[in-house]
PDB file of N, CA and C in Angstrom:
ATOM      1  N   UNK A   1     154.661 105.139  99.275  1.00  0.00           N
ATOM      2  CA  UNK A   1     153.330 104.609  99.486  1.00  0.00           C
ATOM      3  C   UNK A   1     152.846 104.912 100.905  1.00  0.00           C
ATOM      4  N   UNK A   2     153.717 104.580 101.924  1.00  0.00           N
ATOM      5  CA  UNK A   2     153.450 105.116 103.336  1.00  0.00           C
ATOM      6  C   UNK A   2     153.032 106.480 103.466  1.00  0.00           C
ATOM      7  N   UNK A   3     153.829 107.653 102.648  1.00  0.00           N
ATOM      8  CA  UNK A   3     153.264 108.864 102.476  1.00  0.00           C
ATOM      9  C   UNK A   3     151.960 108.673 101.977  1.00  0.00           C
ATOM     10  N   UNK A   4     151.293 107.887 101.185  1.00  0.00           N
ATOM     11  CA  UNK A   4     150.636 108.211 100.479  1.00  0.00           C
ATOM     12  C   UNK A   4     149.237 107.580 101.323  1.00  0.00           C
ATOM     13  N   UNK A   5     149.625 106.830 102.336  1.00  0.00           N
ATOM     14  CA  UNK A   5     148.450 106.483 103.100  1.00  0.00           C
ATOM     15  C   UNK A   5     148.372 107.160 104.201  1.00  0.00           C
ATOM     16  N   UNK A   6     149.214 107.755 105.168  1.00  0.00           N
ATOM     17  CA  UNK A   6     149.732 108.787 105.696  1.00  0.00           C
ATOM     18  C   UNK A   6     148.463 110.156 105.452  1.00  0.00           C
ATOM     19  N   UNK A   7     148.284 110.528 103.959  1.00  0.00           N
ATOM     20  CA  UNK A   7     148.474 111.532 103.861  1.00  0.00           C
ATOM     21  C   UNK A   7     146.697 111.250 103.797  1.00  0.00           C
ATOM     22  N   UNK A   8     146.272 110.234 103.416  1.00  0.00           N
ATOM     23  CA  UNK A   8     144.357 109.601 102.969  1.00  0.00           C
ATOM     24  C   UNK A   8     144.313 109.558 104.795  1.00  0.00           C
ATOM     25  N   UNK A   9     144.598 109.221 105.730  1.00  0.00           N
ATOM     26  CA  UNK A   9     144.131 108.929 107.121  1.00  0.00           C
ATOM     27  C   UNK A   9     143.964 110.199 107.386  1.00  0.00           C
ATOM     28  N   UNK A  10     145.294 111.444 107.178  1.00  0.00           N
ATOM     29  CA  UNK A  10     144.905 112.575 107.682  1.00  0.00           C
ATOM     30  C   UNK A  10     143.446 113.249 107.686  1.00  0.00           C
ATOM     31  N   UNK A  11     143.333 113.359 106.099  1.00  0.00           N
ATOM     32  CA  UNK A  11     142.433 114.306 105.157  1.00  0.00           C
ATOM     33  C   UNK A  11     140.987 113.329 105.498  1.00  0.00           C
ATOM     34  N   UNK A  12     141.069 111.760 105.790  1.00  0.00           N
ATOM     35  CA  UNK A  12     139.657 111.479 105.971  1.00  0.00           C
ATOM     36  C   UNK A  12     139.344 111.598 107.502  1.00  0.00           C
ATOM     37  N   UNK A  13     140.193 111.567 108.414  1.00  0.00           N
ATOM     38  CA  UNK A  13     139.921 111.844 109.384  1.00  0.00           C
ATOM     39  C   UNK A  13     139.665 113.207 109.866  1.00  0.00           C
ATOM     40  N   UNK A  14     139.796 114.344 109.196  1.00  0.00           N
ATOM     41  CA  UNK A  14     139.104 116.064 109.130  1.00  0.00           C
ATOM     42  C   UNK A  14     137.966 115.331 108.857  1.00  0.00           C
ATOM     43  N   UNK A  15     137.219 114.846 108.050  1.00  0.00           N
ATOM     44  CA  UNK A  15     135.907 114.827 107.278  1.00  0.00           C
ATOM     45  C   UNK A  15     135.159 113.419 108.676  1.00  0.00           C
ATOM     46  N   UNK A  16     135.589 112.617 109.380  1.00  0.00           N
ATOM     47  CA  UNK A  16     135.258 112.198 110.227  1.00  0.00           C
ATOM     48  C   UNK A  16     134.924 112.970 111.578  1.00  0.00           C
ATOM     49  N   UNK A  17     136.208 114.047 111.436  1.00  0.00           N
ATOM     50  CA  UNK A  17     136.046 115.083 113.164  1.00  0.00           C
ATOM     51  C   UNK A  17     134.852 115.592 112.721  1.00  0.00           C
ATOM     52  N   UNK A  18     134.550 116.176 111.554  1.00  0.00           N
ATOM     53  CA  UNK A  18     133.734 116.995 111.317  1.00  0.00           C
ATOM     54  C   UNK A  18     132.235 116.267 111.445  1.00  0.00           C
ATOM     55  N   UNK A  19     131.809 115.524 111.018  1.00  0.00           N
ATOM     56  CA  UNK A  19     130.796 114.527 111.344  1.00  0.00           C
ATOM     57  C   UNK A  19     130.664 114.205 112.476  1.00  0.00           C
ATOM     58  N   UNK A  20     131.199 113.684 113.134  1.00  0.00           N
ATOM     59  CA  UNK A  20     130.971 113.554 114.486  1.00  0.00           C
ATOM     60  C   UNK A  20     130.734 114.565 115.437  1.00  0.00           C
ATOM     61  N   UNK A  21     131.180 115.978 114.911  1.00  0.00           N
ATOM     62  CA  UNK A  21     130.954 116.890 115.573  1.00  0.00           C
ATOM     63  C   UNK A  21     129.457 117.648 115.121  1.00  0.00           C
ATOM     64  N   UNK A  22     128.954 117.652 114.213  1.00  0.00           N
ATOM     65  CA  UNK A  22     128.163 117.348 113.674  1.00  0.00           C
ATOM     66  C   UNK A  22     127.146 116.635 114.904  1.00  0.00           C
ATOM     67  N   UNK A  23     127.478 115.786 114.689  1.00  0.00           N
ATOM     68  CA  UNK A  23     126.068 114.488 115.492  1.00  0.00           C
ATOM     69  C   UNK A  23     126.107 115.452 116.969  1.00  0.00           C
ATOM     70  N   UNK A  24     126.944 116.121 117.527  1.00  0.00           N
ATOM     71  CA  UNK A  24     126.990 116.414 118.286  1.00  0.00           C
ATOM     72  C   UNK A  24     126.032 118.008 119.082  1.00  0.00           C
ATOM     73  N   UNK A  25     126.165 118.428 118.027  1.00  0.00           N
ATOM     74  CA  UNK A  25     126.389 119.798 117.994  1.00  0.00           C
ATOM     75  C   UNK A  25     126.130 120.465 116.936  1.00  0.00           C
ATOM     76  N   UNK A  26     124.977 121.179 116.181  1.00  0.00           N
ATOM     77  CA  UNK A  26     124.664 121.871 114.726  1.00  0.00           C
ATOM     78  C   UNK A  26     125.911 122.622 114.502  1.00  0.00           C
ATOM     79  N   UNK A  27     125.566 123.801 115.702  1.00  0.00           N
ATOM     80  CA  UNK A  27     126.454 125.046 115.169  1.00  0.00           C
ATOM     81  C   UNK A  27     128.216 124.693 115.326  1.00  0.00           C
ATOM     82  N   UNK A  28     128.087 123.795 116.726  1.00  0.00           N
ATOM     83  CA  UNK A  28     130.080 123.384 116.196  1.00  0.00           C
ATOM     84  C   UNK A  28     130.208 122.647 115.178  1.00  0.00           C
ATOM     85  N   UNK A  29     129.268 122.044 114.235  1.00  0.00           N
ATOM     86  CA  UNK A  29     129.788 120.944 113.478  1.00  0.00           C
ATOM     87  C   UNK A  29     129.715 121.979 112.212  1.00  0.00           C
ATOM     88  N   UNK A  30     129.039 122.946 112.220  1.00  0.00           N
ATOM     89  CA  UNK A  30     128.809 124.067 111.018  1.00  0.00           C
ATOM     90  C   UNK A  30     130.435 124.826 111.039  1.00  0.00           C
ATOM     91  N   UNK A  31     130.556 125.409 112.103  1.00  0.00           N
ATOM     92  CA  UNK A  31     131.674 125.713 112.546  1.00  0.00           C
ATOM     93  C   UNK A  31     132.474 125.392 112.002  1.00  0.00           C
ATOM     94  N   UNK A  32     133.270 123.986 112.140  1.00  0.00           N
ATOM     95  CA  UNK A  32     133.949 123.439 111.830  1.00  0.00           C
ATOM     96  C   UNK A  32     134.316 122.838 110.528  1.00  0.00           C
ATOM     97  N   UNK A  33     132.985 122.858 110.197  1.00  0.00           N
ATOM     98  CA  UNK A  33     132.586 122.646 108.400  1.00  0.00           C
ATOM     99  C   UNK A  33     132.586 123.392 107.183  1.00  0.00           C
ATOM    100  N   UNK A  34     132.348 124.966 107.993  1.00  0.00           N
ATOM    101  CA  UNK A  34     132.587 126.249 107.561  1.00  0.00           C
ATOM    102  C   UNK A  34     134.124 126.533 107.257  1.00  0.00           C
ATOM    103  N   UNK A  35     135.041 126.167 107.949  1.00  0.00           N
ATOM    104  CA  UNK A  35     136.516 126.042 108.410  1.00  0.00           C
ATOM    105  C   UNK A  35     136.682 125.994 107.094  1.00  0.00           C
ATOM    106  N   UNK A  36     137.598 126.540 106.379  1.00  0.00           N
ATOM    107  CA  UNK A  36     138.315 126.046 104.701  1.00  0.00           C
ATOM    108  C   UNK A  36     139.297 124.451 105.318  1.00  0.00           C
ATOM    109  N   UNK A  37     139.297 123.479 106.052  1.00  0.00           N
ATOM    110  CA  UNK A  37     140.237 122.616 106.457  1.00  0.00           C
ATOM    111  C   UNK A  37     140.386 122.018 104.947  1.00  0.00           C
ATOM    112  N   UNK A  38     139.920 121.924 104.212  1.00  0.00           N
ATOM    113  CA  UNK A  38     140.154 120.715 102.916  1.00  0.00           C
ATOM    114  C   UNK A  38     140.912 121.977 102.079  1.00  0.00           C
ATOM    115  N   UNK A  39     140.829 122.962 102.014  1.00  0.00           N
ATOM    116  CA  UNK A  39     141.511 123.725 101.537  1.00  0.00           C
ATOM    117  C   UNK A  39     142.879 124.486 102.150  1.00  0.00           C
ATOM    118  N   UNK A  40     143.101 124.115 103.366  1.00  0.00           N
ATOM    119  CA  UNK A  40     144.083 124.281 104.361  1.00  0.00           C
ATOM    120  C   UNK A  40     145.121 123.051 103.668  1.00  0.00           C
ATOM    121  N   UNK A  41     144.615 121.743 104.232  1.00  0.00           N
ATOM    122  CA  UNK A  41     145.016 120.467 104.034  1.00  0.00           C
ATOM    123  C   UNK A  41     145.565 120.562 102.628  1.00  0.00           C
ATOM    124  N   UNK A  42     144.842 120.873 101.681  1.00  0.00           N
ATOM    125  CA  UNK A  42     145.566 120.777 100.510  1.00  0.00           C
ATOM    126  C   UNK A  42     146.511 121.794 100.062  1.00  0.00           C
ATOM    127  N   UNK A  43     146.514 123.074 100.442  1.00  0.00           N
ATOM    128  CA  UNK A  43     147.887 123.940 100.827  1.00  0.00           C
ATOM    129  C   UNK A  43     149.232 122.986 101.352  1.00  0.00           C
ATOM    130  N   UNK A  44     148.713 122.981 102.702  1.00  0.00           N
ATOM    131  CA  UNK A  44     150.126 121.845 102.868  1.00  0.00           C
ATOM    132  C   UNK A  44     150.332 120.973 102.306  1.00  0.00           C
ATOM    133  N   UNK A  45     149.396 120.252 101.494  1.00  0.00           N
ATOM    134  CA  UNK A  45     149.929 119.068 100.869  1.00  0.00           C
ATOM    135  C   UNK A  45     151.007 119.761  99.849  1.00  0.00           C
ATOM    136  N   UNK A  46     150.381 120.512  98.876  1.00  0.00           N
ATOM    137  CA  UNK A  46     151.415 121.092  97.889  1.00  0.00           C
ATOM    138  C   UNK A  46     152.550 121.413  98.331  1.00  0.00           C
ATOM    139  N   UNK A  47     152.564 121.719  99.440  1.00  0.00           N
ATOM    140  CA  UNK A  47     153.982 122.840 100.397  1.00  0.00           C
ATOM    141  C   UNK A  47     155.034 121.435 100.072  1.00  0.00           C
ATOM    142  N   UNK A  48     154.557 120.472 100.937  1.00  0.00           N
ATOM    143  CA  UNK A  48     155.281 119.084 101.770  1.00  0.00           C
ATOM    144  C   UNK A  48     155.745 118.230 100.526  1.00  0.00           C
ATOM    145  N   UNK A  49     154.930 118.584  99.127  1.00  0.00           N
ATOM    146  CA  UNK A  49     155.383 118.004  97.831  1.00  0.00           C
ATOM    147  C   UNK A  49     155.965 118.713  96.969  1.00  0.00           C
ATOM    148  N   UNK A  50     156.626 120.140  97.880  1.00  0.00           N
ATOM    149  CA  UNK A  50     157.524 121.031  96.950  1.00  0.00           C
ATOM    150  C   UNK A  50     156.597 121.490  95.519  1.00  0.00           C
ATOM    151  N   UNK A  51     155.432 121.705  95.369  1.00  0.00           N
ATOM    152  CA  UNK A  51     154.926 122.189  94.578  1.00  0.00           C
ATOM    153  C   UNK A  51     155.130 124.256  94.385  1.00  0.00           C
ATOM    154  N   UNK A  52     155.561 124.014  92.900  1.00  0.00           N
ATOM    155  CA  UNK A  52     155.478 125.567  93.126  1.00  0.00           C
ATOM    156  C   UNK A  52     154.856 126.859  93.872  1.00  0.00           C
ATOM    157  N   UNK A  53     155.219 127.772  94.419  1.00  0.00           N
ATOM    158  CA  UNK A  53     154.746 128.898  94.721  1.00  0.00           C
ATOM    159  C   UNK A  53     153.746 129.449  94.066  1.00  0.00           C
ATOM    160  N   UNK A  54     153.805 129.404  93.104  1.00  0.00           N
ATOM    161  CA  UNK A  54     152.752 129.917  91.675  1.00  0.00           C
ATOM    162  C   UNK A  54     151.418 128.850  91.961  1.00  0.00           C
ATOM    163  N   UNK A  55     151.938 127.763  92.120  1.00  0.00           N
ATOM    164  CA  UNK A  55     150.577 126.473  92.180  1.00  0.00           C
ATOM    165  C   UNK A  55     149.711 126.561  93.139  1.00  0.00           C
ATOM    166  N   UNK A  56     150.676 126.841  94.414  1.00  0.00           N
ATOM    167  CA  UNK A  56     149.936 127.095  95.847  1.00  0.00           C
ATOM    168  C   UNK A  56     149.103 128.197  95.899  1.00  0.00           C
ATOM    169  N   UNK A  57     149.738 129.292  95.500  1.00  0.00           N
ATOM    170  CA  UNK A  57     149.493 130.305  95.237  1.00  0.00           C
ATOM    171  C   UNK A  57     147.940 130.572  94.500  1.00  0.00           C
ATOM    172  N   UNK A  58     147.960 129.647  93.326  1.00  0.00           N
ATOM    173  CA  UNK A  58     146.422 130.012  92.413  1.00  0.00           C
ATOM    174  C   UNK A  58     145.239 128.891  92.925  1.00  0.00           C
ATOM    175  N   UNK A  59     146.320 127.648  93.749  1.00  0.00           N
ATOM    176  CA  UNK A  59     144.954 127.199  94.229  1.00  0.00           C
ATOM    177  C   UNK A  59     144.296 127.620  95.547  1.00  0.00           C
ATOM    178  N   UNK A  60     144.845 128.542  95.936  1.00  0.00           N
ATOM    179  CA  UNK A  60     144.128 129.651  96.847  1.00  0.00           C
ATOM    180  C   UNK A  60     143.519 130.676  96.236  1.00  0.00           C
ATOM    181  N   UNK A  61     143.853 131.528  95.145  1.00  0.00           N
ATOM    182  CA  UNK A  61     142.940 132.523  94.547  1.00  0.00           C
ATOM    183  C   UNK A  61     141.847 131.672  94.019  1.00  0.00           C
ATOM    184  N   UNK A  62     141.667 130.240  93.480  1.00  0.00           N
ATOM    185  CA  UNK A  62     140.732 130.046  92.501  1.00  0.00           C
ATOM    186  C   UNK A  62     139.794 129.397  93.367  1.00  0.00           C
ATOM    187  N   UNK A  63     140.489 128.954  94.230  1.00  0.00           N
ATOM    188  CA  UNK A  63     139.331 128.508  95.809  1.00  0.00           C
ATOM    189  C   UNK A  63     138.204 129.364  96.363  1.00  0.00           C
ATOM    190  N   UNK A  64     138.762 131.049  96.122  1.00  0.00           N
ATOM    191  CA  UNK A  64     138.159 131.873  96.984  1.00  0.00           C
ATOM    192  C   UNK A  64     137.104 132.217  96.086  1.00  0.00           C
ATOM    193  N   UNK A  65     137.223 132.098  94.579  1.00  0.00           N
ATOM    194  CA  UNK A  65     136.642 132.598  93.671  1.00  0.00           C
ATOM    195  C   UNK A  65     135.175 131.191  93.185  1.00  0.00           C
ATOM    196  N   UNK A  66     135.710 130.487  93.524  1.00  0.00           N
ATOM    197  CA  UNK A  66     134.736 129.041  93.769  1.00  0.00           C
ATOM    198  C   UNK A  66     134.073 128.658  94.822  1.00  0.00           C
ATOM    199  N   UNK A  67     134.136 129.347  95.661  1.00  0.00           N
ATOM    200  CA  UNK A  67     133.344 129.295  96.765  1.00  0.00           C
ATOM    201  C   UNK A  67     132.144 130.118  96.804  1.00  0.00           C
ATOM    202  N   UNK A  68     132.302 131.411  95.957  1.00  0.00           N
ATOM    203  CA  UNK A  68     130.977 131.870  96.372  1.00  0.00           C
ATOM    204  C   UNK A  68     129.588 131.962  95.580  1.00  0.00           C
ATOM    205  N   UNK A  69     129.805 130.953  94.599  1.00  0.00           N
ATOM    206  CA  UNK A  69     128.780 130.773  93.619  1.00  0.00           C
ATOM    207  C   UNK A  69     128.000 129.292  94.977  1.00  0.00           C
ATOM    208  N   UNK A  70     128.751 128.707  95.361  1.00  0.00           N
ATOM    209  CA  UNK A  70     128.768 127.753  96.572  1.00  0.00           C
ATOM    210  C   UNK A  70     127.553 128.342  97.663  1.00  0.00           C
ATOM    211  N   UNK A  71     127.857 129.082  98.324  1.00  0.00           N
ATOM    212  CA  UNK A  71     126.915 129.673  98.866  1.00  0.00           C
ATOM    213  C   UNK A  71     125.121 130.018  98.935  1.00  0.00           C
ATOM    214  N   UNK A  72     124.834 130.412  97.837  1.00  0.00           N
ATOM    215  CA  UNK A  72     123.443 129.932  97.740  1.00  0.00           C
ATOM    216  C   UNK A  72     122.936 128.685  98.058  1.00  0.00           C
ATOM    217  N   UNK A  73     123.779 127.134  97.852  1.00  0.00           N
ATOM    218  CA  UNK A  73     123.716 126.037  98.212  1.00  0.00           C
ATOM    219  C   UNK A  73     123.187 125.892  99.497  1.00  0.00           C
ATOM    220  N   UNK A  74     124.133 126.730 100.672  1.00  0.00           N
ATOM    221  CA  UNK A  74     123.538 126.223 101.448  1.00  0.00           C
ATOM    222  C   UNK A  74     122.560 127.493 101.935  1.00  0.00           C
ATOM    223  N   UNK A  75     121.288 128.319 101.330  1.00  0.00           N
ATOM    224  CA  UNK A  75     120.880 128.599 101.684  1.00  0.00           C
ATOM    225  C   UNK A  75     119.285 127.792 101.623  1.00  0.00           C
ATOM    226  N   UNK A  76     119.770 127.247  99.659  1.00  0.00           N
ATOM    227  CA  UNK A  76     118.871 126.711  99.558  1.00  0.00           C
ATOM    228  C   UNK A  76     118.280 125.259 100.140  1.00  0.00           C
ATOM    229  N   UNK A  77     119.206 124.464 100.365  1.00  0.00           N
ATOM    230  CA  UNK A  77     119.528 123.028 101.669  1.00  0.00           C
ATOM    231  C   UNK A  77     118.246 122.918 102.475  1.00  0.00           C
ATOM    232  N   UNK A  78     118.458 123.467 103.690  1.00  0.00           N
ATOM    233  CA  UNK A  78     118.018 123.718 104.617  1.00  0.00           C
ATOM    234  C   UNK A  78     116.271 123.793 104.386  1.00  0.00           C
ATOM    235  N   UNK A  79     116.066 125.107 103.538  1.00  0.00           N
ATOM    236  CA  UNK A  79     114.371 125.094 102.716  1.00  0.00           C
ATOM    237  C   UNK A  79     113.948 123.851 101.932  1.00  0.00           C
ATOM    238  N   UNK A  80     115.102 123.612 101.065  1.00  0.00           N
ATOM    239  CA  UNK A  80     114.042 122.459 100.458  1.00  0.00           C
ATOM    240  C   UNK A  80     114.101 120.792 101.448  1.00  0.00           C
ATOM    241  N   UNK A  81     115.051 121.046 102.106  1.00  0.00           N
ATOM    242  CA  UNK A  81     114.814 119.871 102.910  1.00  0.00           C
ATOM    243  C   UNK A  81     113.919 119.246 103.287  1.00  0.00           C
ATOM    244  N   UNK A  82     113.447 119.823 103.769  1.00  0.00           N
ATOM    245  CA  UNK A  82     111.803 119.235 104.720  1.00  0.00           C
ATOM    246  C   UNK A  82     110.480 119.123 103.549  1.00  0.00           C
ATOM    247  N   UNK A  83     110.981 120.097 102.307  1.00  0.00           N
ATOM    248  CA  UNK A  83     109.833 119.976 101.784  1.00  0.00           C
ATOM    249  C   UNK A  83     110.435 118.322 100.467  1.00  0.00           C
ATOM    250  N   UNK A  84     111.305 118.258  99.848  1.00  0.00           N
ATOM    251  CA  UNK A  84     111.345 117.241  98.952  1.00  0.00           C
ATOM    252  C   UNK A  84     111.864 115.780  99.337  1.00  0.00           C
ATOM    253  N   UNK A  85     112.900 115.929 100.967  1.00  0.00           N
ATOM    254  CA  UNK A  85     113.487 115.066 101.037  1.00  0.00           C
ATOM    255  C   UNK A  85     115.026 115.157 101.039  1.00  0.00           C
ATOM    256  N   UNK A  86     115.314 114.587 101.070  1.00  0.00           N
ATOM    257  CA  UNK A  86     117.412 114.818 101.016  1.00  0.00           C
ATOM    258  C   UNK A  86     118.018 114.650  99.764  1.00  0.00           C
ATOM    259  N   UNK A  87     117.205 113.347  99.241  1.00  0.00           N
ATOM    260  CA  UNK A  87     118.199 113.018  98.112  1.00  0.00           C
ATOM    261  C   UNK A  87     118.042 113.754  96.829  1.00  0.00           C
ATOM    262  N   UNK A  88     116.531 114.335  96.965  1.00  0.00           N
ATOM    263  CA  UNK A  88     116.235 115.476  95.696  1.00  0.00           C
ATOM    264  C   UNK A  88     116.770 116.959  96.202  1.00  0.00           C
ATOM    265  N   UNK A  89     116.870 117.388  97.411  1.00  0.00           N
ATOM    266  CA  UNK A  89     117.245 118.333  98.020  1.00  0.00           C
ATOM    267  C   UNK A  89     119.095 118.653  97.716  1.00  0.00           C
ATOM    268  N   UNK A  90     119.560 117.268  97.886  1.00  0.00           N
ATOM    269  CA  UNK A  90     121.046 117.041  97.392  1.00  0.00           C
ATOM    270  C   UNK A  90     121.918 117.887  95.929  1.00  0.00           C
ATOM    271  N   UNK A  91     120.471 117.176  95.126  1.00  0.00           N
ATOM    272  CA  UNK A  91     120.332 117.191  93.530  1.00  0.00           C
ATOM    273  C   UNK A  91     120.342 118.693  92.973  1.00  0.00           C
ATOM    274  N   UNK A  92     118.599 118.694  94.098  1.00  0.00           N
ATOM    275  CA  UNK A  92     118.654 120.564  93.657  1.00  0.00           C
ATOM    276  C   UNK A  92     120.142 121.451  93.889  1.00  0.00           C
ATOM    277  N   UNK A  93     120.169 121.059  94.749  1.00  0.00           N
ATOM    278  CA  UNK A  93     121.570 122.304  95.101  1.00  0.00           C
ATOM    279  C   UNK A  93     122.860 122.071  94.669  1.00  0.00           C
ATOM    280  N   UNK A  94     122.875 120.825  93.864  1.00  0.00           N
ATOM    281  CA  UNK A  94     123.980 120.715  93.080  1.00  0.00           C
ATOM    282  C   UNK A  94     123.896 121.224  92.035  1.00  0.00           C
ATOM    283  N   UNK A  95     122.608 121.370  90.921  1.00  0.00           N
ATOM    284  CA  UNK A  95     121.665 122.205  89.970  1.00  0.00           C
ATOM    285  C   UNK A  95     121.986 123.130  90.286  1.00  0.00           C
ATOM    286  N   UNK A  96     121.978 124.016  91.325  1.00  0.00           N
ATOM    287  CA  UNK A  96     121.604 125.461  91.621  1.00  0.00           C
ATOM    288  C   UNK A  96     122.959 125.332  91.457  1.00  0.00           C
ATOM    289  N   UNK A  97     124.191 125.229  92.227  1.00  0.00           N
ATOM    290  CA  UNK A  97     125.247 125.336  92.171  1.00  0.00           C
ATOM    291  C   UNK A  97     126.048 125.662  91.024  1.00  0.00           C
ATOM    292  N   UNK A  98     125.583 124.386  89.930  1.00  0.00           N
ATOM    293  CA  UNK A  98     125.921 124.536  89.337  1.00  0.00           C
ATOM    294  C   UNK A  98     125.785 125.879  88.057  1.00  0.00           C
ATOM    295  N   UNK A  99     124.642 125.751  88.098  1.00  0.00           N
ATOM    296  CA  UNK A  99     123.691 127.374  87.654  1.00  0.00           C
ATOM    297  C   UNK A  99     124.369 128.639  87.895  1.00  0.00           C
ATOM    298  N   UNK A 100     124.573 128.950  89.409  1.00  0.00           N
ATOM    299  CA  UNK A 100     125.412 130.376  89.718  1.00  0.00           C
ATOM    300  C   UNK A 100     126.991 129.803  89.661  1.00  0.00           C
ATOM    301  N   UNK A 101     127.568 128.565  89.765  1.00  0.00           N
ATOM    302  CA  UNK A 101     129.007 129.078  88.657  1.00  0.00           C
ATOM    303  C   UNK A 101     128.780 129.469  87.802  1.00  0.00           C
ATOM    304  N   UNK A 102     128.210 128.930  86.740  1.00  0.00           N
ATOM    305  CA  UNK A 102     128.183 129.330  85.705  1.00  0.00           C
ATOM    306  C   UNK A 102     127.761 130.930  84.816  1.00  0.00           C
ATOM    307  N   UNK A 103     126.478 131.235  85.880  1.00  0.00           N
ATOM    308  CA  UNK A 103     126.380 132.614  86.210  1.00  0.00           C
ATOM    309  C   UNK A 103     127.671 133.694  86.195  1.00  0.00           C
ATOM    310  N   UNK A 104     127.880 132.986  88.035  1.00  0.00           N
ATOM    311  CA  UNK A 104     129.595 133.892  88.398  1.00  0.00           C
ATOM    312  C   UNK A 104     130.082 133.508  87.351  1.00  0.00           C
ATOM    313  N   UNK A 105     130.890 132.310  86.644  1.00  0.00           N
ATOM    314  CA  UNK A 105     131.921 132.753  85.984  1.00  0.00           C
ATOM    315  C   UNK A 105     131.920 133.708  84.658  1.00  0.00           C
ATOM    316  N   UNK A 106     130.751 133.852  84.188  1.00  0.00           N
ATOM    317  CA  UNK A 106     130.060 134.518  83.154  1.00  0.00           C
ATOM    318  C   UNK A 106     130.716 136.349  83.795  1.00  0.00           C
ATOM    319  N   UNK A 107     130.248 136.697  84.918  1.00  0.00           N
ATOM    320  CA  UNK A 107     130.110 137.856  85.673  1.00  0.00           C
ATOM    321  C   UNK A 107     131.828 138.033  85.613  1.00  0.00           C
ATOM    322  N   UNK A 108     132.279 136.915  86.301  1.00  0.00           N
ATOM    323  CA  UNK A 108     133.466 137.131  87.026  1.00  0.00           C
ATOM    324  C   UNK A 108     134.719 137.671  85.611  1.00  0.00           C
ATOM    325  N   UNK A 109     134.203 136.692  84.603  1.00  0.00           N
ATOM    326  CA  UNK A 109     135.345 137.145  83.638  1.00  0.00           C
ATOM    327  C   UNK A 109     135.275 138.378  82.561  1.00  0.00           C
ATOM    328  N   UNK A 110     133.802 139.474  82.790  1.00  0.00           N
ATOM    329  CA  UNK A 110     134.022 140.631  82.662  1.00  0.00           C
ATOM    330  C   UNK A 110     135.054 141.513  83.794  1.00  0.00           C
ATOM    331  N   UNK A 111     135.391 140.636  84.375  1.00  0.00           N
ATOM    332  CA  UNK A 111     136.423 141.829  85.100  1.00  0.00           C
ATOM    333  C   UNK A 111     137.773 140.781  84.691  1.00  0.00           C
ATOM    334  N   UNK A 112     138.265 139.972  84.204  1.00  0.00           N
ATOM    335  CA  UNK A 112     139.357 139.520  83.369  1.00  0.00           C
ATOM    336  C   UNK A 112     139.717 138.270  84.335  1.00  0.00           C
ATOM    337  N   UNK A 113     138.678 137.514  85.127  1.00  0.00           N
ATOM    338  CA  UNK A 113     138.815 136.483  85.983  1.00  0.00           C
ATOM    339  C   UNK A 113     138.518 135.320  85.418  1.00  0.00           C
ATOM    340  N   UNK A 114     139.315 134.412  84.684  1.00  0.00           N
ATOM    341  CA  UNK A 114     139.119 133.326  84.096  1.00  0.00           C
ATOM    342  C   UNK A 114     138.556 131.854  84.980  1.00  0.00           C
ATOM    343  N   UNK A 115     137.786 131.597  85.139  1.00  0.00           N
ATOM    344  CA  UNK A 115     137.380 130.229  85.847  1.00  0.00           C
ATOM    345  C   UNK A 115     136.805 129.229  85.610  1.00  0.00           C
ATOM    346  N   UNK A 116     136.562 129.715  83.631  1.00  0.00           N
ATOM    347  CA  UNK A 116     136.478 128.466  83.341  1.00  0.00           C
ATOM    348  C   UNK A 116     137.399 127.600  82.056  1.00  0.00           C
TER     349      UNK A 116
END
């Protein structure tokens, strides 16, 4: 259980540095936000819980492959911000998001890339 609270202080305290750096600073808090850390963090977690090679292994290929349907997100952010507000701005780009996975994975598994 100590591991297991141990391991919630680490991972929420990345998502705290990052915020605060943030308030601080656009481009260091982008920076830093940009960082794969939640995808770092969860590498080692698997490592430190003896999780297979194979496991570690695909949740790094399927990370890289999920990230870039991601991307349009934040292009679109930023534009609709100012014009709808945050919390519809939120919405949209979870919509959109969701839209170009579905897109990519459509694309992705003519070349034999399963992701969904």
């Amino acid at each position: 259980m100590q591991y297991l609270i141990v391991k919630y202080l680490i991972t929420a305290g990345v998502v705290v540095l990052v915020s605060e750096l943030a308030k601080r600073s656009d481009k260091l808090g982008g920076l830093v936000a940009a960082l794969p850390l939640v995808t770092v963090l969860t590498l080692i977690w698997l490592y430190v819980e003896q999780q297979p090679v194979s496991k570690i292994a695909n949740h790094a290929w399927y990370t890289f492959w999920y990230v870039i349907p991601t991307l349009p997100m934040f292009l679109a952010f930023p534009l609709l911000l100012p014009k709808i507000g945050f919390w519809p701005t939120l919405l949209a780009c979870v919509v959109i998001t969701v839209i170009c996975f579905s897109l990519f994975a459509v694309v992705a598994k003519r070349w034999g890339i399963e992701l969904l």
